[in-house]
Each structure stands twice: as structure tokens, then as C-alpha cells.
C-alpha atoms as a PDB file:
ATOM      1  CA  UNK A   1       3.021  28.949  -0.057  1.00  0.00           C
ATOM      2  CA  UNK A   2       6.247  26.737   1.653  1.00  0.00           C
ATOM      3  CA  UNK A   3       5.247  26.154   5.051  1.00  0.00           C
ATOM      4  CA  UNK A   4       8.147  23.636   5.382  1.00  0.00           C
ATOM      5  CA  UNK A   5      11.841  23.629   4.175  1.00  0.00           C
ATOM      6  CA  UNK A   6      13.290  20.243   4.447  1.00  0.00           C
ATOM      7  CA  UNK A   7      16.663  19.722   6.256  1.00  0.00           C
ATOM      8  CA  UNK A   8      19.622  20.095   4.371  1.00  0.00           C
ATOM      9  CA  UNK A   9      21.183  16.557   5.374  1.00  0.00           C
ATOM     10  CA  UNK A  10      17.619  15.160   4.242  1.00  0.00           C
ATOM     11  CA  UNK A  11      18.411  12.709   1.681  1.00  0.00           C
ATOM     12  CA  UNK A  12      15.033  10.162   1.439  1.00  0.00           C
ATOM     13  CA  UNK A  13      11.575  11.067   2.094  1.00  0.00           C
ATOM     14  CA  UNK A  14       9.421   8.328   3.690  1.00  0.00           C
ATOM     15  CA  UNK A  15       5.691   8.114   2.510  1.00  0.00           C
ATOM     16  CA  UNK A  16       2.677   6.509   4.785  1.00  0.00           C
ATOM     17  CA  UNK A  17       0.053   5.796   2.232  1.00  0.00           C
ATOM     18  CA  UNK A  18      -3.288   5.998   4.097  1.00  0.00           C
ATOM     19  CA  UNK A  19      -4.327   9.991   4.793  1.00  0.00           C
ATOM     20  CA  UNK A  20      -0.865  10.761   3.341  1.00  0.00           C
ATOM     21  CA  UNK A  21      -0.391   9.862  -0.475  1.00  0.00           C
ATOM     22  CA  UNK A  22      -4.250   8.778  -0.370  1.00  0.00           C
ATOM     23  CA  UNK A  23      -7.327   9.661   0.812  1.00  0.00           C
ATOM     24  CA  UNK A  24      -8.889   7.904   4.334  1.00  0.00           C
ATOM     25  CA  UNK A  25     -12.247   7.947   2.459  1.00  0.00           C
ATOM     26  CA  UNK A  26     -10.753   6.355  -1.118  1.00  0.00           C
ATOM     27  CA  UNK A  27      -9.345   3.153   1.527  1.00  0.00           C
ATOM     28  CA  UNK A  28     -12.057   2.755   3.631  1.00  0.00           C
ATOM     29  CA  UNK A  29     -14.885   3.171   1.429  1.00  0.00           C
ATOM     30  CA  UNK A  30     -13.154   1.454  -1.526  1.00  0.00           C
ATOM     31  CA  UNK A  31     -10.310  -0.337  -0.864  1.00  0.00           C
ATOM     32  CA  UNK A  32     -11.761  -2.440   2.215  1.00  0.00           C
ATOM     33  CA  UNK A  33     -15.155  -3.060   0.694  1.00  0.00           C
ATOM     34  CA  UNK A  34     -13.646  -4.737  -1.654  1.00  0.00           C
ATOM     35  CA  UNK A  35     -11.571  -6.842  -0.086  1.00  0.00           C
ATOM     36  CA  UNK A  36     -14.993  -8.109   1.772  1.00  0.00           C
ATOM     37  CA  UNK A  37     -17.047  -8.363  -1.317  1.00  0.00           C
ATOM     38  CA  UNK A  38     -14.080  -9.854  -3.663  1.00  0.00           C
ATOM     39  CA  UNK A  39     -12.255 -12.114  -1.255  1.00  0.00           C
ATOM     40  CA  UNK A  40     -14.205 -15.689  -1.403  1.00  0.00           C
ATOM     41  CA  UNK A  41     -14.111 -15.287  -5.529  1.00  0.00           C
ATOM     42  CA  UNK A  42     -10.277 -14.468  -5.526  1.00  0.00           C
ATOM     43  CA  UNK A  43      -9.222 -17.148  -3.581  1.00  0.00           C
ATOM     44  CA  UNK A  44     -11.581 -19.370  -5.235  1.00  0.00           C
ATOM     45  CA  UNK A  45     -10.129 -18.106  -8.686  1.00  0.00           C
ATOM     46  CA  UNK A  46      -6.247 -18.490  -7.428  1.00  0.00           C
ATOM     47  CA  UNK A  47      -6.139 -21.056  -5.145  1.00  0.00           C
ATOM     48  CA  UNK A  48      -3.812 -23.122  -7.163  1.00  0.00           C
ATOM     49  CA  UNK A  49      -1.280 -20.273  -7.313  1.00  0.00           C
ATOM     50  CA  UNK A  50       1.519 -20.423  -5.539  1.00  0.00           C
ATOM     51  CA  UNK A  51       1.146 -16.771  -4.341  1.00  0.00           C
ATOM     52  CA  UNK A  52      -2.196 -17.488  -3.250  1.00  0.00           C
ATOM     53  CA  UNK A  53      -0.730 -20.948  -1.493  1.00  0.00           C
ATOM     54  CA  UNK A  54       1.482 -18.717   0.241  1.00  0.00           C
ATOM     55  CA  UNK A  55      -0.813 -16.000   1.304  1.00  0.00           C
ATOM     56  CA  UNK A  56      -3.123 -18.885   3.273  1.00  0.00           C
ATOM     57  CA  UNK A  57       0.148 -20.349   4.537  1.00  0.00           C
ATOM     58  CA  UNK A  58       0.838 -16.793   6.155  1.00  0.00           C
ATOM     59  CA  UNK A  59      -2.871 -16.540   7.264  1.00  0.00           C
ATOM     60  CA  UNK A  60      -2.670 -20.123   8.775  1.00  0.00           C
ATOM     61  CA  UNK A  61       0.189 -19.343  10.706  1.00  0.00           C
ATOM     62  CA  UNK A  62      -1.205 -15.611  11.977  1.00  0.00           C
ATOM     63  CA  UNK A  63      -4.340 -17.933  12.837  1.00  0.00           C
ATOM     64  CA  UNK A  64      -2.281 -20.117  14.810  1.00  0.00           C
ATOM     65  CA  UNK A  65      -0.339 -17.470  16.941  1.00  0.00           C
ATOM     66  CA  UNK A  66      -4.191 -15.994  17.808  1.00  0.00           C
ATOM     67  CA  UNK A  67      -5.586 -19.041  19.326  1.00  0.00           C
ATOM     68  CA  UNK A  68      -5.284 -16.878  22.797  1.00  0.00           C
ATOM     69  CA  UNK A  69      -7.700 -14.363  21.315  1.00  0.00           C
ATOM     70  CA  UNK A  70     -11.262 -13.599  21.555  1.00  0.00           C
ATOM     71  CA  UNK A  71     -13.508 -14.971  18.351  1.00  0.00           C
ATOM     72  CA  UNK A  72     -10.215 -16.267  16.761  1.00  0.00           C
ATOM     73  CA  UNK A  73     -10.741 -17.563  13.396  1.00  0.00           C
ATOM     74  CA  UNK A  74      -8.801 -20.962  12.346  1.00  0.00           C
ATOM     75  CA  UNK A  75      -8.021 -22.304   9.361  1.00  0.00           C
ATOM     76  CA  UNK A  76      -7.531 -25.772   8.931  1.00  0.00           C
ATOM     77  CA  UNK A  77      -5.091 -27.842   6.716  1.00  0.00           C
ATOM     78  CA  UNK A  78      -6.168 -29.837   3.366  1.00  0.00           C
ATOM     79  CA  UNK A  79      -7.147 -32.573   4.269  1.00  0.00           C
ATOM     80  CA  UNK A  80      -7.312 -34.462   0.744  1.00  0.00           C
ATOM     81  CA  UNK A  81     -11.041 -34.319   0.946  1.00  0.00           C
ATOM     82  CA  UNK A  82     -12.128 -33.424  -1.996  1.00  0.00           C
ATOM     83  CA  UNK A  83     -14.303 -30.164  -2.984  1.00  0.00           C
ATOM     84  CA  UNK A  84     -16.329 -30.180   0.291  1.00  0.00           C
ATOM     85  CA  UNK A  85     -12.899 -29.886   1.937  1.00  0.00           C
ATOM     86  CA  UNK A  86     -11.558 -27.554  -0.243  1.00  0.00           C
ATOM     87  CA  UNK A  87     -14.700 -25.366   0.007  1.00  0.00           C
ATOM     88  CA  UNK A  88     -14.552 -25.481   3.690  1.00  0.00           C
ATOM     89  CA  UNK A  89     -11.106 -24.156   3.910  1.00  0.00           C
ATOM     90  CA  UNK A  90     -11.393 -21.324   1.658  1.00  0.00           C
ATOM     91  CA  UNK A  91     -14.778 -20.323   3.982  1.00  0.00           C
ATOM     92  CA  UNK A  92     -12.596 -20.544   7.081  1.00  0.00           C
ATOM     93  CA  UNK A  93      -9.578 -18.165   5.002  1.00  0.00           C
ATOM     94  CA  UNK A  94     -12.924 -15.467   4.321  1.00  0.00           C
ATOM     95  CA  UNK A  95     -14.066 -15.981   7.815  1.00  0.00           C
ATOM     96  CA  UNK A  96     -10.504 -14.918   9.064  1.00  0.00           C
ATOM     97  CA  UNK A  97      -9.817 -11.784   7.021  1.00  0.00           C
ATOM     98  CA  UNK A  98     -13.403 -10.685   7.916  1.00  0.00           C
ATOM     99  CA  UNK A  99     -12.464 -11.339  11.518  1.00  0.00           C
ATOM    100  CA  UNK A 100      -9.514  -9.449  11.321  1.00  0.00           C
ATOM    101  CA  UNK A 101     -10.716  -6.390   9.307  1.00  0.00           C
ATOM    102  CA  UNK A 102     -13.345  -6.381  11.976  1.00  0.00           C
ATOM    103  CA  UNK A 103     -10.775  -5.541  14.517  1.00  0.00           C
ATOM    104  CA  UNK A 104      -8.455  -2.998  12.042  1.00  0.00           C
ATOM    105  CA  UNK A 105      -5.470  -5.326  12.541  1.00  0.00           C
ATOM    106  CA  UNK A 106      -2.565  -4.417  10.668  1.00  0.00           C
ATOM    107  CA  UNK A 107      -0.641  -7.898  10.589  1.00  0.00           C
ATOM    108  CA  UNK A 108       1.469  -9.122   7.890  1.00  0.00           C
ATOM    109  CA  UNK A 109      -0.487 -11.628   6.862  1.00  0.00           C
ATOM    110  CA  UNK A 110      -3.663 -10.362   6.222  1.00  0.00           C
ATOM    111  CA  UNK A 111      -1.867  -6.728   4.573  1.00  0.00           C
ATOM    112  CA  UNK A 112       0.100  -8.935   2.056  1.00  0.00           C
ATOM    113  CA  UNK A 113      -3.461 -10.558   0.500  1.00  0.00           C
ATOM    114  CA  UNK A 114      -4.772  -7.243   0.655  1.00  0.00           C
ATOM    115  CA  UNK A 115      -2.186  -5.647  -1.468  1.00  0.00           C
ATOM    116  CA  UNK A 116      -2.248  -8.815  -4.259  1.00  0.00           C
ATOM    117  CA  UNK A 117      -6.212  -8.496  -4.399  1.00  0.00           C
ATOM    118  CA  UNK A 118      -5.840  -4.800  -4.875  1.00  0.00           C
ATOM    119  CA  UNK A 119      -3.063  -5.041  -7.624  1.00  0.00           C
ATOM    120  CA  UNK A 120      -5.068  -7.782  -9.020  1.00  0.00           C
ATOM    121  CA  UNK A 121      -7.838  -5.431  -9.158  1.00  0.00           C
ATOM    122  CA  UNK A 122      -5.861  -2.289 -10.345  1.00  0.00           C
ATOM    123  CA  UNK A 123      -4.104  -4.493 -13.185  1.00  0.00           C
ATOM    124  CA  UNK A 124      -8.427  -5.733 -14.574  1.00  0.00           C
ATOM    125  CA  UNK A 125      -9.457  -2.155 -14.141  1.00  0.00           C
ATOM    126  CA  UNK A 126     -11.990  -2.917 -11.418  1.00  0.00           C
ATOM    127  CA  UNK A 127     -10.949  -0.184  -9.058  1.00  0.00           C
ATOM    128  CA  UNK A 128      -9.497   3.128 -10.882  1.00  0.00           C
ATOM    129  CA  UNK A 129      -5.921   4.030  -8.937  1.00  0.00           C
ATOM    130  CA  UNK A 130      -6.231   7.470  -6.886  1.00  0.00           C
ATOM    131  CA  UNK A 131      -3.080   6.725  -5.646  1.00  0.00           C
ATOM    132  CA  UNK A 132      -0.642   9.822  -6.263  1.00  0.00           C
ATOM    133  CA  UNK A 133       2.229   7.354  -6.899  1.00  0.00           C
ATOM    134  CA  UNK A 134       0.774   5.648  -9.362  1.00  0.00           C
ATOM    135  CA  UNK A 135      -0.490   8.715 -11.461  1.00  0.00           C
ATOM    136  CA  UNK A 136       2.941  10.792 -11.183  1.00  0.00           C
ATOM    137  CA  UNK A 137       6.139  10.880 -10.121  1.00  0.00           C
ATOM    138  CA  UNK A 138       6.772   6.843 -10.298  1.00  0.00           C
ATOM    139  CA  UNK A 139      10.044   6.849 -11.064  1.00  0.00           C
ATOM    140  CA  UNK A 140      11.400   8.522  -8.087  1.00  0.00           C
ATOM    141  CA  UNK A 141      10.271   6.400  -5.984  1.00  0.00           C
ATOM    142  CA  UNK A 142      12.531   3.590  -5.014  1.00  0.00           C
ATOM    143  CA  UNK A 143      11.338   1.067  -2.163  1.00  0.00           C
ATOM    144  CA  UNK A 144       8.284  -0.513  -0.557  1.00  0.00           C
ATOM    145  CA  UNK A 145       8.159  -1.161   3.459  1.00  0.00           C
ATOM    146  CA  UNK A 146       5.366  -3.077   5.142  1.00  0.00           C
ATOM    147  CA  UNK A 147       4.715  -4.884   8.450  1.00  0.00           C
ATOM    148  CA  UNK A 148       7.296  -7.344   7.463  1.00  0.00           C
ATOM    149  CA  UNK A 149      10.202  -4.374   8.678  1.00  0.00           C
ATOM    150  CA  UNK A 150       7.995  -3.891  11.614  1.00  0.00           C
ATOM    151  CA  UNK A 151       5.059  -1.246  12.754  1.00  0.00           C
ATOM    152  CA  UNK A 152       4.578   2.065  12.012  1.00  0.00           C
ATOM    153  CA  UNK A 153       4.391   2.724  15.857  1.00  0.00           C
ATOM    154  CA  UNK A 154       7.911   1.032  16.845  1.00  0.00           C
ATOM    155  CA  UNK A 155      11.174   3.659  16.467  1.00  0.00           C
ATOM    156  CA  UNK A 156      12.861   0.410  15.214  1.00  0.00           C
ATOM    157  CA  UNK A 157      11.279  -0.040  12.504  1.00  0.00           C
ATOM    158  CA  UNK A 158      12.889   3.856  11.313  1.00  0.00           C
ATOM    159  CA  UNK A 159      16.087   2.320  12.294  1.00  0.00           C
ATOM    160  CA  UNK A 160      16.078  -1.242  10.170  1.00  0.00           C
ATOM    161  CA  UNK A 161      14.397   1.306   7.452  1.00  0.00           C
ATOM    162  CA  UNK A 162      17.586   3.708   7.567  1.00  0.00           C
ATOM    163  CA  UNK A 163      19.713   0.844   7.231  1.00  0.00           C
ATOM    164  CA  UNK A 164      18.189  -0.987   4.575  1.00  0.00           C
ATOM    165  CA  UNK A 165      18.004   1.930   2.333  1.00  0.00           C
ATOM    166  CA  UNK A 166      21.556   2.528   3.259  1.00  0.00           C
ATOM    167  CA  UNK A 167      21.668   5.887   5.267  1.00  0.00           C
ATOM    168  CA  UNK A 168      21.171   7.893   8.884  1.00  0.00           C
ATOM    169  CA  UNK A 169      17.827   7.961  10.518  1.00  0.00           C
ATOM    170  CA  UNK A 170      18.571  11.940  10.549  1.00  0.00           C
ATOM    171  CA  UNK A 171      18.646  11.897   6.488  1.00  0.00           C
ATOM    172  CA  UNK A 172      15.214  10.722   6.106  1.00  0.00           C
ATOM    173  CA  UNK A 173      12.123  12.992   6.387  1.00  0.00           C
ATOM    174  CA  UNK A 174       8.924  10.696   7.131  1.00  0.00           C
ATOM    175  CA  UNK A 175       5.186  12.501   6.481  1.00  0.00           C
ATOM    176  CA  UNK A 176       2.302  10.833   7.741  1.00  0.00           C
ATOM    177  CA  UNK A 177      -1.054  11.632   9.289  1.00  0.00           C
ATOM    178  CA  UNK A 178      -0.876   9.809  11.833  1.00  0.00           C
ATOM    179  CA  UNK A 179       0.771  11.328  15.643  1.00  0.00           C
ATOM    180  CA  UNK A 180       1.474   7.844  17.135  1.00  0.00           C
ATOM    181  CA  UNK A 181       3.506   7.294  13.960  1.00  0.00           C
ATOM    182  CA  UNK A 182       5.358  10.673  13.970  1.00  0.00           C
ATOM    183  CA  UNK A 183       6.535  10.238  17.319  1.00  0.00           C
ATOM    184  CA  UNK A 184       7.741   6.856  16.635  1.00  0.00           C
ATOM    185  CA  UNK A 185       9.814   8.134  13.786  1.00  0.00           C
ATOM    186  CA  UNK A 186      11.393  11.044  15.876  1.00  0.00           C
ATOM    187  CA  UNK A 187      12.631   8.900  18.756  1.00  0.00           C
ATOM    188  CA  UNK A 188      14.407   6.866  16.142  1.00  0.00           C
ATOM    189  CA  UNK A 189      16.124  10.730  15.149  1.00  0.00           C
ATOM    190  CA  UNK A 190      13.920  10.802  12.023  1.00  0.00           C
ATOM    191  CA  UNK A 191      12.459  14.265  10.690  1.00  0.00           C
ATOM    192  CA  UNK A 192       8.591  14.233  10.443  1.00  0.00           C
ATOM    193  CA  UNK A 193       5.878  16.426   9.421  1.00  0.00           C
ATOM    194  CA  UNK A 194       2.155  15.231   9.763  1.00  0.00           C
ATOM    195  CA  UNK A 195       0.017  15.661   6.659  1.00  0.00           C
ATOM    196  CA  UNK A 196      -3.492  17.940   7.251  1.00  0.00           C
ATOM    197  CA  UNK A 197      -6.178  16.713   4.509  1.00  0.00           C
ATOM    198  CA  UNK A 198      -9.730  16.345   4.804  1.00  0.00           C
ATOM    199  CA  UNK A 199     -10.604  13.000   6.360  1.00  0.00           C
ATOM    200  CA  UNK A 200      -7.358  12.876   8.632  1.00  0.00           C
ATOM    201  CA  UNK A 201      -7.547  12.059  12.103  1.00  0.00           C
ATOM    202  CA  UNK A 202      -7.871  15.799  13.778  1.00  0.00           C
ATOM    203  CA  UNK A 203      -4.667  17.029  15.891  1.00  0.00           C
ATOM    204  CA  UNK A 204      -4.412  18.421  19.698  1.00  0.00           C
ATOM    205  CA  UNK A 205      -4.101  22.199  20.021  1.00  0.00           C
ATOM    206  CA  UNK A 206      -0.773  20.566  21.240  1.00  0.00           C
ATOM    207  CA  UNK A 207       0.172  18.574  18.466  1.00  0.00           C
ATOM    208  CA  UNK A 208      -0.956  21.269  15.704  1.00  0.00           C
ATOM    209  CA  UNK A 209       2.053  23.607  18.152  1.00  0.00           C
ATOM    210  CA  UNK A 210       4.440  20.444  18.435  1.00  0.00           C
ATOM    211  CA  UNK A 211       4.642  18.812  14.560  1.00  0.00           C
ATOM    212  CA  UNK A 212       5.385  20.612  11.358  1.00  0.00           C
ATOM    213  CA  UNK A 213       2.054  20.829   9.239  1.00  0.00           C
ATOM    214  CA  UNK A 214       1.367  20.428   5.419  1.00  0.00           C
ATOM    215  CA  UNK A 215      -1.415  19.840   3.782  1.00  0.00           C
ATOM    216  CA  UNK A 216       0.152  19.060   0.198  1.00  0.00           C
ATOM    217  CA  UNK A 217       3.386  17.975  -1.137  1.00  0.00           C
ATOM    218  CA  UNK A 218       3.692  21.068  -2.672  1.00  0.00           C
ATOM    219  CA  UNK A 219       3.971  23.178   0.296  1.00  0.00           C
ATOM    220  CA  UNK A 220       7.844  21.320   1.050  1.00  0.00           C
ATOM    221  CA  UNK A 221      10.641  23.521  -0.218  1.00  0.00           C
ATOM    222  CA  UNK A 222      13.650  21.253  -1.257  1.00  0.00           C
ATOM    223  CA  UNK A 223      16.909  23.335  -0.955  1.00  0.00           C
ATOM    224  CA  UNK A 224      19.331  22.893  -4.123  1.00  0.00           C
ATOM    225  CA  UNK A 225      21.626  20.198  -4.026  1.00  0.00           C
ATOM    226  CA  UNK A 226      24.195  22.739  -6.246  1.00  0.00           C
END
């Protein structure tokens, strides 16, 4: 059954990932575990790449700007020590990720080592893909946007999204699960609709009145272009 049409002047439809195009349950009881369990070995196994080099740079300099926080993690530089050294470093890089997984921070940083140990681990087969994008559909999609645009909580982030993808805010439909994120979107003048699946964070009486509900891609009617 439709339960939404999509706006005629909708051109681009914006995908969250987590709760949206994949389960809650698949990233927090997969997807984070292993980040824990793999992290010490990857970075071990990598270090000498320069996308790993430039992962800890990013984590370094996250680690820098939270010196003002509460159980902070640093990480030091090299300091031409030797394995003890090297060893020590790559314990204070685990220490921080842990540290900031423990607090469900979303910064660039520690999302951008995430998302090379996961494709790292798609690509060997350790962790089987539930992710809707990459069973189907693949080739209409067209773009990626993380932290590095901005938060999923900030209307500006819509805005620099809109204009790097080369259209109005008002052409872009953006489903997510999440309210904070919806409303975020609309004061930027983008059309939402929260996605309902099991797992989800539950909705207000309020909200479930407010926001357009679907609970599969399948229930969005796409008028003709012709």
C-alpha cells in the first residue's frame, strides 16, 4: 500500500543509513563489536599505509581538540623509539576509539576508521553486507555525505548538501529514523519522512501526527516524470 507520494519537484532522495537503509540491531550488534574486537590488529596490520597514517593523524588531532574533556584519550607522536614506541602509540589510538565509542560520538575522525575497517572487512568476507545498497539498486545511487559536510542535526548541513549535489533544498526528500534529524532537514526546506522498522527509536503520539511515516521503501509512490 503507498502511504506516501513524493513531491513532484522532488528530484534526489537522501538516505540515513542506521534504522533507515539498515537495521539498528545489524550496527550495533555487528558493526561496533567489531570495530572493538578488530581495531588493535588492523592498525597493527596497516600502520604503514598511508590511509591508516592519515586516519591516526585525524584521531590525533580530534584527541587534541578534547583535552577539555572528561577521560580524554591522547595520542602521542612517534617518537623514533623503536617497537616499544610504536606499540605504545597504536595502544593509545585503541584506547581512544574505545573512549569515544563509549560516549556514541559521531566525529569525523573516529567515523572515517570505522568505515575503512568495515570495507576492509566487507571486501575479506568477514562480515556479510545487509546493507540494502549494497545488495540492490547500486547504481542509482550517486554520492556519499559524512560528518565532514557537517551533522545530521544542523539545517546547514541540508543546505551545503543541496548545493553540492547541485539543486534546491525543496528538491530533495531526506528519510531517516531519527526526529532530531527530520527536523533539521525541514528547517533547511527539505521534505522528510521518518522510517518505522523494528529496532527504531519509538515516536511521540505527536511526532507519529506531525512526520510522514513508512516503514519500507516500497510504500513511496514516485509520480512519472512523462
Amino acid at each position: 500500500m503507498v502511504v506516501l507520494s513524493v513531491p513532484a519537484e522532488v528530484t534526489a532522495i537522501l538516505l540515513d543509513i542506521e534504522g533507515t537503509t539498515t537495521p539498528i540491531a545489524f550496527v550495533k550488534d555487528i558493526l561496533f563489536p567489531y570495530i572493538k574486537e578488530n581495531v588493535k590488529e588492523y592498525l597493527q596490520t596497516h600502520w604503514e599505509e598511508e590511509e591508516c597514517q592519515q586516519d591516526v593523524s585525524l584521531l590525533r588531532k580530534q584527541a587534541e581538540e578534547d583535552t577539555h574533556l572528561e577521560g580524554a584519550v591522547p595520542i602521542p607522536a612517534a617518537s623514533g623509539n623503536g617497537v616499544d614506541d610504536l606499540q605504545q602509540i597504536i595502544q593509545a589510538v585503541v584506547d581512544n576509539v574505545f573512549w569515544q565509542m563509549s560516549l556514541d560520538r559521531k566525529t569525523t575522525a573516529l567515523k572515517q576508521l570505522q568505515g575503512h575497517m568495515w570495507r576492509a572487512a566487507f571486501t575479506a568476507g568477514h562480515i556479510k553486507a545487509e546493507l540494502l545498497l549494497l545488495i540492490a539498486g547500486i547504481q542509482l545511487v550517486d554520492g556519499h555525505f559524512d560528518t565532514k559536510i557537517g551533522h545530521k542535526v544542523e539545517s546547514e548541513s541540508y543546505r551545503k548538501i543541496a548545493n553540492s549535489i547541485g539543486c534546491s533544498t525543496n528538491n530533495i526528500l531526506f528519510l531517516t529514523d531519527v526526529t532530531l534529524e527530520a527536523s533539521a532537514a525541514e528547517e533547511a526546506d527539505v521534505h522528510v519522512a521518518v522510517v518505522v522498522r523494528p529496532g527504531n527509536p519509538g515516536l511521540t503520539d505527536d511526532e507519529k501526527m506531525y512526520y510522514s511515516l513508512i516503514t519500507s521503501f516500497s510504500d513511496l509512490y514516485l509520480p512519472s516524470s512523462t
